[in-house]
Structures are given as structure tokens and as C-alpha cells.
Protein backbone atom coordinates (compact mmCIF):
# COMPACT_ATOMS: atom_id res chain seq x y z
CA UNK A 1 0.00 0.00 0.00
CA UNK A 2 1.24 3.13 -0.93
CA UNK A 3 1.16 6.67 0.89
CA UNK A 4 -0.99 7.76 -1.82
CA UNK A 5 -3.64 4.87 -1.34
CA UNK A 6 -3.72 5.63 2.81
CA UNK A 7 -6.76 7.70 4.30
CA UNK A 8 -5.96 10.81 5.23
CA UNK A 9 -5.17 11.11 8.98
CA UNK A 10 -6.76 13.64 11.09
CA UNK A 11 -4.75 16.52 12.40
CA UNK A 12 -2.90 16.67 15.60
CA UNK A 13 -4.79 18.23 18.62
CA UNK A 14 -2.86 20.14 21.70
CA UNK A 15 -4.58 19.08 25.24
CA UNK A 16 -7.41 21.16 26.39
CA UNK A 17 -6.61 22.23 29.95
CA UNK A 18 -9.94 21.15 32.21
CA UNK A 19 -12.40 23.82 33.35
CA UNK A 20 -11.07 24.17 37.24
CA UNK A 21 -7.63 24.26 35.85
CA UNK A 22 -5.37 27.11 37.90
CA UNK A 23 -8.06 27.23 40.44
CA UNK A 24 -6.73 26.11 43.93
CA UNK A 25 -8.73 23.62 45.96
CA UNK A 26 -8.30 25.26 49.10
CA UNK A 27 -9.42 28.25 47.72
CA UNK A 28 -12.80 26.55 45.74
CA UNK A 29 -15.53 28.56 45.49
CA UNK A 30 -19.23 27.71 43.65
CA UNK A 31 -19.18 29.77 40.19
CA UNK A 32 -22.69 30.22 41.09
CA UNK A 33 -24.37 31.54 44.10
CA UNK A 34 -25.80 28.54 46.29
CA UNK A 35 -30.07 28.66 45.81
CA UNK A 36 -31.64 30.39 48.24
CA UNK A 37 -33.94 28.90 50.92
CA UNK A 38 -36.63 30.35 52.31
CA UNK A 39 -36.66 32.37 55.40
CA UNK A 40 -37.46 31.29 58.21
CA UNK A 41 -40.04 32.75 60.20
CA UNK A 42 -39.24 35.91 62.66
CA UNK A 43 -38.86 34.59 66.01
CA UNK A 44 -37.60 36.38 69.55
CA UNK A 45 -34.05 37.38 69.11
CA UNK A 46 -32.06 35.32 71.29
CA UNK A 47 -30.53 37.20 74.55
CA UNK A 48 -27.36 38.43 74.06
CA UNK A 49 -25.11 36.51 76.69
CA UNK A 50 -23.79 38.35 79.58
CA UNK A 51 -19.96 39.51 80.32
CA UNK A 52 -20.45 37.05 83.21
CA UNK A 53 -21.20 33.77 81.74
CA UNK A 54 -18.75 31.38 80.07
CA UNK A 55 -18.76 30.77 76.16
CA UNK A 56 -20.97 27.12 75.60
CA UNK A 57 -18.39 24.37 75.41
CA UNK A 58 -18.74 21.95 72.81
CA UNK A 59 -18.53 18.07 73.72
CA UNK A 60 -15.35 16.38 72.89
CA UNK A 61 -15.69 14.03 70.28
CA UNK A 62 -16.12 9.95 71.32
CA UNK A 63 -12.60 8.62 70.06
CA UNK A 64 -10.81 6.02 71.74
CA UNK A 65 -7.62 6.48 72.90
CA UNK A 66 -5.93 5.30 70.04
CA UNK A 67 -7.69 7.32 67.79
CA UNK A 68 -5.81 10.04 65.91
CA UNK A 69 -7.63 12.86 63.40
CA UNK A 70 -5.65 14.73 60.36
CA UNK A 71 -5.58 17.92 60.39
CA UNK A 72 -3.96 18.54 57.25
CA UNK A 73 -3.13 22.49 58.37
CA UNK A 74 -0.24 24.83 56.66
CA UNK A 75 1.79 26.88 58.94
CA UNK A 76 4.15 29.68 58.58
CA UNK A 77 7.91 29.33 57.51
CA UNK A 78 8.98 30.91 60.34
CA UNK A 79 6.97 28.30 62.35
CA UNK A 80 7.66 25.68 61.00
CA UNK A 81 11.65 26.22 60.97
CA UNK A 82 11.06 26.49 64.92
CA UNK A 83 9.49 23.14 64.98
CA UNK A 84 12.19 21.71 63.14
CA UNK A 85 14.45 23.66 65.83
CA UNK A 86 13.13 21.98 68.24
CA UNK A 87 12.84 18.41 66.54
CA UNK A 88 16.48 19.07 66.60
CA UNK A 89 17.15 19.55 70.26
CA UNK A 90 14.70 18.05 72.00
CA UNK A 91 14.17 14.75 69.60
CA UNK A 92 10.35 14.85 69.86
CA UNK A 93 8.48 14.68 66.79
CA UNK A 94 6.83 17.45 64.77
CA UNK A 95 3.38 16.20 66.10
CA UNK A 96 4.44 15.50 69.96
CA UNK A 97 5.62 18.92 69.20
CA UNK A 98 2.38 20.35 68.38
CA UNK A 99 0.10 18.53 70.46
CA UNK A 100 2.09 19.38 73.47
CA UNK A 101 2.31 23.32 72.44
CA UNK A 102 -1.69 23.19 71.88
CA UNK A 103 -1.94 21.18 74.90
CA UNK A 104 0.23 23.53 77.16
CA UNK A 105 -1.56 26.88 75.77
CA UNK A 106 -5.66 25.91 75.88
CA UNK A 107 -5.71 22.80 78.70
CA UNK A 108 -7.54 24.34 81.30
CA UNK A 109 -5.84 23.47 85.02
């Protein structure tokens, strides 16, 4: 078979980038407005809490012991280079290092 005798072959296409391409996950945000709902009916406002009660405390979640939950958070440079500072002197791992600075600033005594 000759070159002459082939079929024509269709012409090379470049990749079309997808839609979302460029736009960051963390940052996502609807194209569209959500739909609205309708409003709920007007009720009593709600007292405004005083300068003398405590903020509602949330329960903590039901984990075992063993469980663990990702957190998947970014942090500063500056922050983390102090982390690995102290992974450095102290041996303790980035997350020992954590949970004990979160522990040590919010526990309550």
C-alpha cells in the first residue's frame, strides 16, 4: 500500500486544559451563588449573653484512645523552621511537638 492509497489522517490536537484548571482547591468557590432557601419565620431574638457567663463548650468528640484525626493544616515558615528547631534539640516529633504546644496553651488546670 502506498502513501498515496492511505486515508488521510486527522490533524494533531494540543490538550485542552480542564475547566477548574489554575483554580486552587483550598481556595474553591461555587461559580454560582448557592439557591436560596426560604426564610425562616421571625422569632424572639435570642438574649445576648452576659460579660459574666462562660462561652458554651462543645462536647469532645467519642474517640478512643488510640484514635488520631488529620488535620492537614499549613503553617508559617517561620513556624515551621522552629518546629524543626526543636525536633532538633529536644528529639520529639513534629506532632508531639504540636500537640504538646496546643496542649500547654488551651488545657484548662
Amino acid at each position: 500500500m502506498s502513501m498515496q492509497d492511505r486515508p488521510a489522517r486527522p490533524g494533531r490536537t494540543k490538550p485542552v486544559p480542564a475547566a477548574d484548571a489554575g483554580v486552587d482547591p483550598v481556595d474553591f468557590r461555587p461559580s454560582s451563588p448557592p439557591p436560596e432557601t426560604p426564610a425562616a419565620p421571625a422569632s424572639a431574638p435570642a438574649p445576648a449573653p452576659s460579660a459574666k457567663t462562660p462561652p458554651p463548650t462543645e462536647p469532645a468528640p467519642s474517640v478512643g484512645p488510640q484514635a488520631t484525626v488529620q488535620l492537614g493544616v499549613n503553617v508559617h515558615p517561620d513556624v515551621a523552621q522552629l518546629v524543626a528547631q526543636i525536633k532538633a534539640s529536644t528529639g520529639l516529633s513534629k506532632r508531639a511537638i504540636v500537640e504538646k504546644a496546643i496542649l500547654d496553651t488551651w488545657r484548662k488546670s
